[in-house]
Protein backbone atom coordinates (compact mmCIF):
# COMPACT_ATOMS: atom_id res chain seq x y z
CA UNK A 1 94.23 182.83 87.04
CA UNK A 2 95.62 180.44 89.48
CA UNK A 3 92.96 178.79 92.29
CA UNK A 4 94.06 179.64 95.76
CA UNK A 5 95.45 176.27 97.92
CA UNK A 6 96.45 177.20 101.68
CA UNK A 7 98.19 174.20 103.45
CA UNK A 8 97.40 174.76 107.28
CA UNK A 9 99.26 172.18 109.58
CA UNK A 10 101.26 172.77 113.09
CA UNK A 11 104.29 170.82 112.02
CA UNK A 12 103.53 167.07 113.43
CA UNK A 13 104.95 164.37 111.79
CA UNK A 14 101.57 163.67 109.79
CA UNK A 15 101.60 167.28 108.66
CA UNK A 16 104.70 167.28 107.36
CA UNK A 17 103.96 164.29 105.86
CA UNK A 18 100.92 165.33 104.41
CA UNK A 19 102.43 168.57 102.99
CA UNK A 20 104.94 166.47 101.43
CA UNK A 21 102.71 164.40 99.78
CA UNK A 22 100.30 166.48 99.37
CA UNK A 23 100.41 170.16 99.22
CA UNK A 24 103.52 169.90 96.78
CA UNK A 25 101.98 167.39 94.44
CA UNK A 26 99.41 170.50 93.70
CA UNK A 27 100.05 171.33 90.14
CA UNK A 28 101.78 174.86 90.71
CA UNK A 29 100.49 176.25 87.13
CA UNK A 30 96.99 175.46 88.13
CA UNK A 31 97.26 176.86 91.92
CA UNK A 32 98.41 179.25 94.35
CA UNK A 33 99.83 177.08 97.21
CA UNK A 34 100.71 178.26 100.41
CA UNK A 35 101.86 176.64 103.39
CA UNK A 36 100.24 178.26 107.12
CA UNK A 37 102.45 176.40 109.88
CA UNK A 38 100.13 177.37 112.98
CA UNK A 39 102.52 176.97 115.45
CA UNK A 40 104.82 179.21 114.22
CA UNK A 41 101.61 181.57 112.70
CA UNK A 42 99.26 181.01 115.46
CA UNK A 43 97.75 184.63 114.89
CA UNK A 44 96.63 182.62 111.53
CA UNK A 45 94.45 179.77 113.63
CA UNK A 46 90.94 182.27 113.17
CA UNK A 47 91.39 182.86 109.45
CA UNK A 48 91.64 178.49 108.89
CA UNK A 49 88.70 178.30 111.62
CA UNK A 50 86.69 180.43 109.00
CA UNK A 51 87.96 178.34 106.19
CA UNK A 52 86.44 175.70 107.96
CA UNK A 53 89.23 173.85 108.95
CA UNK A 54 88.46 171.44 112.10
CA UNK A 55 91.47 169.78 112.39
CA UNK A 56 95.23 170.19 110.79
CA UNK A 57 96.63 169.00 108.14
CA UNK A 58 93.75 170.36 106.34
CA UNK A 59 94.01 171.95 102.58
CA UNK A 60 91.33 174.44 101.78
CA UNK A 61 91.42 175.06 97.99
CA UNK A 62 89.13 177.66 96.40
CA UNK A 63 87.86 178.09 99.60
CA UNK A 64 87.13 174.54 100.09
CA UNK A 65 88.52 172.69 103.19
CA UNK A 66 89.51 169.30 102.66
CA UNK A 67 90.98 167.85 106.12
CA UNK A 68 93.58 165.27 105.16
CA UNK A 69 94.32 162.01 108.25
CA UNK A 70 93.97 163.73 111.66
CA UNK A 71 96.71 165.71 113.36
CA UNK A 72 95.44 167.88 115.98
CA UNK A 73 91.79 169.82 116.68
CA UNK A 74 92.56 173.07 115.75
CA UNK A 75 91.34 174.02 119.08
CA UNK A 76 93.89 172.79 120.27
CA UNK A 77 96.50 174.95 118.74
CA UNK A 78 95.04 177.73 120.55
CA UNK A 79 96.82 176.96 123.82
């Protein structure tokens, strides 16, 4: 069974960059990777704010967040 890897970001130029280097270096036959671009799935920005995401890019793997440089609060995606 694959782990589950959600990429949040809101498409800044460090998010994209991060998912590049990042999010698609994930080893696909080990996880599940999908990629949440708030801006464009803002009804999303609760479900990463109970993964414990603080600030985007942020990768939560098995349920783990792991925020990657700094982006934008994710309060501040809430508009």
């Amino acid at each position: 069974m694959k782990t589950p890897a959600t990429f949040y970001h809101a498409g800044c130029s460090v998010c994209v960059e991060a998912e590049r280097q990042v999010a698609q270096a994930l080893d696909p036959a080990r996880y599940e990777v999908e990629v949440v671009h708030l801006g464009e799935q803002s009804g999303r920005i609760d479900e990463a704010a109970r993964a414990g995401v603080k600030s985007v890019p942020a990768l939560v793997i098995g349920g783990a967040p792991f925020h990657i440089n700094f982006g934008a609060e994710l309060s501040a995606l809430r508009g």
